[in-house]
N, C-alpha and C. Protein backbone atom coordinates (compact mmCIF):
# COMPACT_ATOMS: atom_id res chain seq x y z
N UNK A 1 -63.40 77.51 -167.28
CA UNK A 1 -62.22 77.12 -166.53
C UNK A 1 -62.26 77.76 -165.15
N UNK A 2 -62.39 76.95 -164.12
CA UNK A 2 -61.95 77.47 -162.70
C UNK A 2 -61.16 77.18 -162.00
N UNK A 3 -60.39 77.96 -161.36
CA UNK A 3 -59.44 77.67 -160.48
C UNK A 3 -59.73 76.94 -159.26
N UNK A 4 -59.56 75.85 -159.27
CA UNK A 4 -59.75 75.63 -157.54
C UNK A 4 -58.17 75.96 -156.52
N UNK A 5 -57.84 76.08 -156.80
CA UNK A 5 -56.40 76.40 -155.87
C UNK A 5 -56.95 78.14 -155.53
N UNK A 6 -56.52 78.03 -154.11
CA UNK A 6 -56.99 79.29 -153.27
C UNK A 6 -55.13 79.83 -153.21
N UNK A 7 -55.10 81.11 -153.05
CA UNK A 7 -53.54 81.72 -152.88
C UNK A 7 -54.01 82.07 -151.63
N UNK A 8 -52.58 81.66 -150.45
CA UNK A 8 -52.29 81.72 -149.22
C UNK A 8 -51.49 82.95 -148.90
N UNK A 9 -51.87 84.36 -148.59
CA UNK A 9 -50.91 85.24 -148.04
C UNK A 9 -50.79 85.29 -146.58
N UNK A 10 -49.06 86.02 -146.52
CA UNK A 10 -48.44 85.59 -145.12
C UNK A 10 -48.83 86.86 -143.96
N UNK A 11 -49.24 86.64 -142.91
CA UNK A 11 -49.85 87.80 -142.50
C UNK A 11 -49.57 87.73 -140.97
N UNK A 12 -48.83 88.91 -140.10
CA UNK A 12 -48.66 88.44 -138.75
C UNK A 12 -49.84 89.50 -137.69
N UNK A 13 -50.20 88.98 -137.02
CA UNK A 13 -50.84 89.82 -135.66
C UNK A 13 -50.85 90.05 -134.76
N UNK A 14 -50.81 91.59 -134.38
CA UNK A 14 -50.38 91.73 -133.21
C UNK A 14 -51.29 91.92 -132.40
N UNK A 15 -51.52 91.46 -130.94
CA UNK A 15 -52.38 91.64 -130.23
C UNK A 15 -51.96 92.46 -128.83
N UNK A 16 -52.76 92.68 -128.13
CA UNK A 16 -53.22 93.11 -126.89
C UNK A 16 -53.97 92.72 -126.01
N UNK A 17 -53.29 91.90 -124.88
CA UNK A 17 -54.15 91.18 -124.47
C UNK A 17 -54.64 92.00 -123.10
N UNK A 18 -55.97 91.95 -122.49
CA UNK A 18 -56.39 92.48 -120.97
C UNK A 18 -56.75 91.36 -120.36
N UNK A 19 -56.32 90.77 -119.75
CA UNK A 19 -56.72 89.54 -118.73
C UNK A 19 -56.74 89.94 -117.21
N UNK A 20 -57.60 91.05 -117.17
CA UNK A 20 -57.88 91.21 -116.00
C UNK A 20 -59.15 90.75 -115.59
N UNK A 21 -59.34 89.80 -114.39
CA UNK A 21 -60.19 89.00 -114.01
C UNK A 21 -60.58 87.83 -114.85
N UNK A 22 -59.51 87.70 -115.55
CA UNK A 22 -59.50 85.79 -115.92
C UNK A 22 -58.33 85.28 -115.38
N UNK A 23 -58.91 84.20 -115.59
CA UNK A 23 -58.00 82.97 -114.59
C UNK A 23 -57.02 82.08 -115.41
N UNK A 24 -57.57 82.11 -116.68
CA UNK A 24 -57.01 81.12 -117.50
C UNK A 24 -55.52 82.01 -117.70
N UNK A 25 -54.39 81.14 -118.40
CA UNK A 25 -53.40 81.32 -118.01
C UNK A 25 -52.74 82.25 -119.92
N UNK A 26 -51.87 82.57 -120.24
CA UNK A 26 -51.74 83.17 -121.28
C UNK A 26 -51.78 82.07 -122.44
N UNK A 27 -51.31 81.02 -122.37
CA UNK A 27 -51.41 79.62 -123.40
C UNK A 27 -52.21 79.41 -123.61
N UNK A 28 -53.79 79.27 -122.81
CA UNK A 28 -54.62 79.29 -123.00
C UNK A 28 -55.09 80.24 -124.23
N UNK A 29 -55.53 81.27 -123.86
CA UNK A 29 -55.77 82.29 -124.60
C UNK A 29 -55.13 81.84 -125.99
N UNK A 30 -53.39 81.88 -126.18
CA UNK A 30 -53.25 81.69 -127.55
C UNK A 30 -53.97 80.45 -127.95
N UNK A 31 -54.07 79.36 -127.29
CA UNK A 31 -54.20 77.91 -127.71
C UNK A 31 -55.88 78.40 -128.75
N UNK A 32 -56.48 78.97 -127.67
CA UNK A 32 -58.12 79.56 -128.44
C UNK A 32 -58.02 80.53 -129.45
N UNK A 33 -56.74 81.28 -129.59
CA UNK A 33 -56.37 82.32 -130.95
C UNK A 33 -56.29 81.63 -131.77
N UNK A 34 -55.60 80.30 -131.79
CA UNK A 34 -55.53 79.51 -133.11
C UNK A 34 -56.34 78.72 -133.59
N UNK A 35 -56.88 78.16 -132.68
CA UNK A 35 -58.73 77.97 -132.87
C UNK A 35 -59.03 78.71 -133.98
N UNK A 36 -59.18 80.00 -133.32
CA UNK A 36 -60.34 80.39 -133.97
C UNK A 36 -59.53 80.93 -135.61
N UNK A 37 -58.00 81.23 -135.47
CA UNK A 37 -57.27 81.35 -136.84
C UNK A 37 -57.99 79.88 -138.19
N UNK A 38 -58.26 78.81 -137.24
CA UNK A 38 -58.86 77.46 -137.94
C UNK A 38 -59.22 77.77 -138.97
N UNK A 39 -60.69 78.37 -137.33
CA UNK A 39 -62.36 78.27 -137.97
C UNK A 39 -62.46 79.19 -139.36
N UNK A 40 -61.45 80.30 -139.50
CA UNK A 40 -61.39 81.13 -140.59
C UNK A 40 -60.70 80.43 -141.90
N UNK A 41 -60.20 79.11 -141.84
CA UNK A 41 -59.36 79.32 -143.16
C UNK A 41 -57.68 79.14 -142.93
N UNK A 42 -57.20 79.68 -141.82
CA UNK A 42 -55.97 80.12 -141.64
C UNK A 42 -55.11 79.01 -141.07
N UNK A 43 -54.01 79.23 -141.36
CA UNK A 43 -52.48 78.15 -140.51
C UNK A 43 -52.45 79.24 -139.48
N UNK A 44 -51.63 78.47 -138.39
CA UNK A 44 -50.92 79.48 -137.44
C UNK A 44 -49.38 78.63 -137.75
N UNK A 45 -48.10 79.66 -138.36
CA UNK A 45 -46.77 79.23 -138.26
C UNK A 45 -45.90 79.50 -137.51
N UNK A 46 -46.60 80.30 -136.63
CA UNK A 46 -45.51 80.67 -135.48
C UNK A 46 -46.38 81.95 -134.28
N UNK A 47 -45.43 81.68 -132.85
CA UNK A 47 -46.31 82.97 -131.96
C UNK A 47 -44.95 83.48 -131.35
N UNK A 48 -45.28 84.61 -130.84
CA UNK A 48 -44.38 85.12 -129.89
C UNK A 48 -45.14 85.72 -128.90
N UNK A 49 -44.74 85.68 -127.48
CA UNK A 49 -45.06 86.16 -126.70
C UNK A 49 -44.07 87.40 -126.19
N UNK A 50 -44.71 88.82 -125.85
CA UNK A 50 -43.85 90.22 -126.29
C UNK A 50 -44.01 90.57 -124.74
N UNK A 51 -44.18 89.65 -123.83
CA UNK A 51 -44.81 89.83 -122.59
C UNK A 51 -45.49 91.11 -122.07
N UNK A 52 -45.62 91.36 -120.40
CA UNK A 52 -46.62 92.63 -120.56
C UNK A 52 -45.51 93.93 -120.40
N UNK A 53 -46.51 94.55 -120.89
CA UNK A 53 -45.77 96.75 -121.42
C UNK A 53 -46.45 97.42 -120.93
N UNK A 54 -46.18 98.88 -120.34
CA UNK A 54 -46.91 99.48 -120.41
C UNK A 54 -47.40 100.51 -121.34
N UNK A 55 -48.16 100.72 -121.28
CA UNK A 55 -48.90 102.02 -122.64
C UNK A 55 -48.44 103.15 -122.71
N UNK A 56 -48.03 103.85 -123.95
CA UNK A 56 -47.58 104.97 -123.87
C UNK A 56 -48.16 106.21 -123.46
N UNK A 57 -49.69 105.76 -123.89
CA UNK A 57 -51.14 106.95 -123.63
C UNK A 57 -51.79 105.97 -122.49
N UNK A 58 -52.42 106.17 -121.73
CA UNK A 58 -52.70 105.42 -121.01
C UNK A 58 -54.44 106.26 -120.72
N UNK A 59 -55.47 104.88 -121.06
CA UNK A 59 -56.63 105.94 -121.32
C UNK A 59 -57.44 105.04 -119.64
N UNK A 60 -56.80 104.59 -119.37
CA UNK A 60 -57.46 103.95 -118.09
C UNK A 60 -56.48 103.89 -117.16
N UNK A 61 -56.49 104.26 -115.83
CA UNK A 61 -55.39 104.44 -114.39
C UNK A 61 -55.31 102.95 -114.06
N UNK A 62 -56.75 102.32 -114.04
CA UNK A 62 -56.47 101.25 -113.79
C UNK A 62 -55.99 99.62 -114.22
N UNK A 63 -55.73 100.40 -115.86
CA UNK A 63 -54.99 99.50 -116.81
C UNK A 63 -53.81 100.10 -117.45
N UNK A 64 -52.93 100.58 -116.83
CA UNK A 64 -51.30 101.08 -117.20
C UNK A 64 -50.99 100.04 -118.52
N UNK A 65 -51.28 98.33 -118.69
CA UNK A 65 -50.45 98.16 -119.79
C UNK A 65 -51.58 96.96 -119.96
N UNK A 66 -50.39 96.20 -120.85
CA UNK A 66 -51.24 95.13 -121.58
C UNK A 66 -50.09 94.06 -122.04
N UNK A 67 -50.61 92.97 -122.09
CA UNK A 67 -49.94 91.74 -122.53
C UNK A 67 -49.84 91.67 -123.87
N UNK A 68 -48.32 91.80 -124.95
CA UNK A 68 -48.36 91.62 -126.21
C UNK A 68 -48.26 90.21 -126.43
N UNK A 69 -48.77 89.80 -127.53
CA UNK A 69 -48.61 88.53 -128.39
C UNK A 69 -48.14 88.65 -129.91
N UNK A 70 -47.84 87.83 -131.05
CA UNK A 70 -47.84 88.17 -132.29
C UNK A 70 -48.19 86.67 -132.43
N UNK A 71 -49.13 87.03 -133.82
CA UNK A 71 -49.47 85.35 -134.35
C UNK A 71 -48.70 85.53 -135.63
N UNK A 72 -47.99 84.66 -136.43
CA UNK A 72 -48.08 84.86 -137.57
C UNK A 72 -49.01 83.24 -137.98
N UNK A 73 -48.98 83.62 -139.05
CA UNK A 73 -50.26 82.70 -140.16
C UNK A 73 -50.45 82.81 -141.42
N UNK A 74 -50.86 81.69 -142.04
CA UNK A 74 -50.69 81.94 -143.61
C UNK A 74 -52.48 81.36 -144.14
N UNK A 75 -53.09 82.60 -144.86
CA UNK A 75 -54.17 82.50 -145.15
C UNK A 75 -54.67 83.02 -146.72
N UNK A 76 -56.17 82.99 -146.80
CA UNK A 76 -56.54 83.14 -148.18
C UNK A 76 -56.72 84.73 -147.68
N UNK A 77 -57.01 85.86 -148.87
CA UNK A 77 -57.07 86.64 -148.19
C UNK A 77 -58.17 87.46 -147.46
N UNK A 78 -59.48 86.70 -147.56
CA UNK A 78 -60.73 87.02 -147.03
C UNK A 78 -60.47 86.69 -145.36
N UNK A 79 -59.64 85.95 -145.05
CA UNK A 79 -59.09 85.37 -143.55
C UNK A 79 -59.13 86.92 -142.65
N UNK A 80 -58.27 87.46 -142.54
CA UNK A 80 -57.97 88.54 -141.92
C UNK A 80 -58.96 89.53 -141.30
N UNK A 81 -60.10 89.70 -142.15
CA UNK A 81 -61.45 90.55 -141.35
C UNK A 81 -62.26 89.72 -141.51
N UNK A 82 -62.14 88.44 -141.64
CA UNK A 82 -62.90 86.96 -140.58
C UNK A 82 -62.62 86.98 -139.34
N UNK A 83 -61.39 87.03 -139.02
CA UNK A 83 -60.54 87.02 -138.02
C UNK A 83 -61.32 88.20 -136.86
N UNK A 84 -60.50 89.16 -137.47
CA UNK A 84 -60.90 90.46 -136.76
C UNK A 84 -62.34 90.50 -136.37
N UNK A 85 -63.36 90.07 -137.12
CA UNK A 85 -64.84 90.10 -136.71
C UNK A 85 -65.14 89.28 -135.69
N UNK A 86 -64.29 87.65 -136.05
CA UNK A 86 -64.69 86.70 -134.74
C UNK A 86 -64.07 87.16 -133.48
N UNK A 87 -63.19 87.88 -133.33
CA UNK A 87 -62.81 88.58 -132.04
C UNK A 87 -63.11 90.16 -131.60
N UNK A 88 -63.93 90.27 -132.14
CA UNK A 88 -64.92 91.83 -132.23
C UNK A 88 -65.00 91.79 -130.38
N UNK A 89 -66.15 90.65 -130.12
CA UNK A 89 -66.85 90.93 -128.96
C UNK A 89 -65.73 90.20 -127.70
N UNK A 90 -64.89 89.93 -127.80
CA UNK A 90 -63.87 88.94 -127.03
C UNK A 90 -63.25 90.42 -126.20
N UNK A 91 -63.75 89.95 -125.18
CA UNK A 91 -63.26 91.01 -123.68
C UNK A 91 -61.57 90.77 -123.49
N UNK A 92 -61.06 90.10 -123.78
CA UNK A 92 -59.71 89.46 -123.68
C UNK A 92 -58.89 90.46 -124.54
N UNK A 93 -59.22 90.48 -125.66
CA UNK A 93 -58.24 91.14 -126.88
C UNK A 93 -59.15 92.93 -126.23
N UNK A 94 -57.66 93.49 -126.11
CA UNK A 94 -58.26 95.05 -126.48
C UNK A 94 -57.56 95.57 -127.84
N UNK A 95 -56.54 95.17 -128.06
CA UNK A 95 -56.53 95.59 -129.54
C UNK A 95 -55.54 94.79 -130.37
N UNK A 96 -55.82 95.12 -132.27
CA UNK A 96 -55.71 93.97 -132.98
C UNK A 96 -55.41 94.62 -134.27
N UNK A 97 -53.77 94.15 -134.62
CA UNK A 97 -53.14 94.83 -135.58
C UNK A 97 -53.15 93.63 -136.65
N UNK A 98 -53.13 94.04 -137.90
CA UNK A 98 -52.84 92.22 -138.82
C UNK A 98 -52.57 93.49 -139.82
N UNK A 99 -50.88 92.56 -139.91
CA UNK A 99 -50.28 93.20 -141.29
C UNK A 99 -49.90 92.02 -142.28
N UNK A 100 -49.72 92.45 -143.55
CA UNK A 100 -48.95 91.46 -144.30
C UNK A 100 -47.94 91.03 -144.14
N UNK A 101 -47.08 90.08 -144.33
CA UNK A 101 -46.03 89.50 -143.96
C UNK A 101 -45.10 89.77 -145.09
């Protein structure tokens, strides 16, 4: 007996975006986050944009803050460090929180 039905957990992420020296505009960027949420498996059910902050520690003078986003999404649960791996090398994201929902 096998199951084919996969279980979908609810999972939101938070990002950090550095768009310094790109051109493309912040929609962009998400429009390609959910892309790539796809290519893994995943829904995207909702975004927020947390606009830009500055950092509390600040490890660069010449980057005081960063652009927040949140994705939420509903996936299997191998999704999440799919995710995280396909945006490993992505100069865009400096950092990348994914909690359960």
């Amino acid at each position: 007996m096998s199951d084919t039905t996969t279980t979908h957990n609810n999972y939101r992420a938070t990002l950090i975006l550095d768009l310094r020296g790109v051109t493309e505009p912040v929609e962009n960027v998400l429009a390609r986050l959910k892309d790539t949420l796809g290519a893994v498996g995943a829904t995207a059910t909702g975004e927020q944009s947390l606009g830009q902050k500055n950092f509390v520690r600040v490890t660069d003078r010449k980057n005081p803050g960063g652009i927040y986003v949140q994705l939420a999404f509903s996936a299997p649960p191998t999704a999440p460090s799919a995710f995280r791996e396909k945006l490993r090398l992505d100069r865009t994201i400096k950092r990348l929180l994914i909690q359960a929902a």
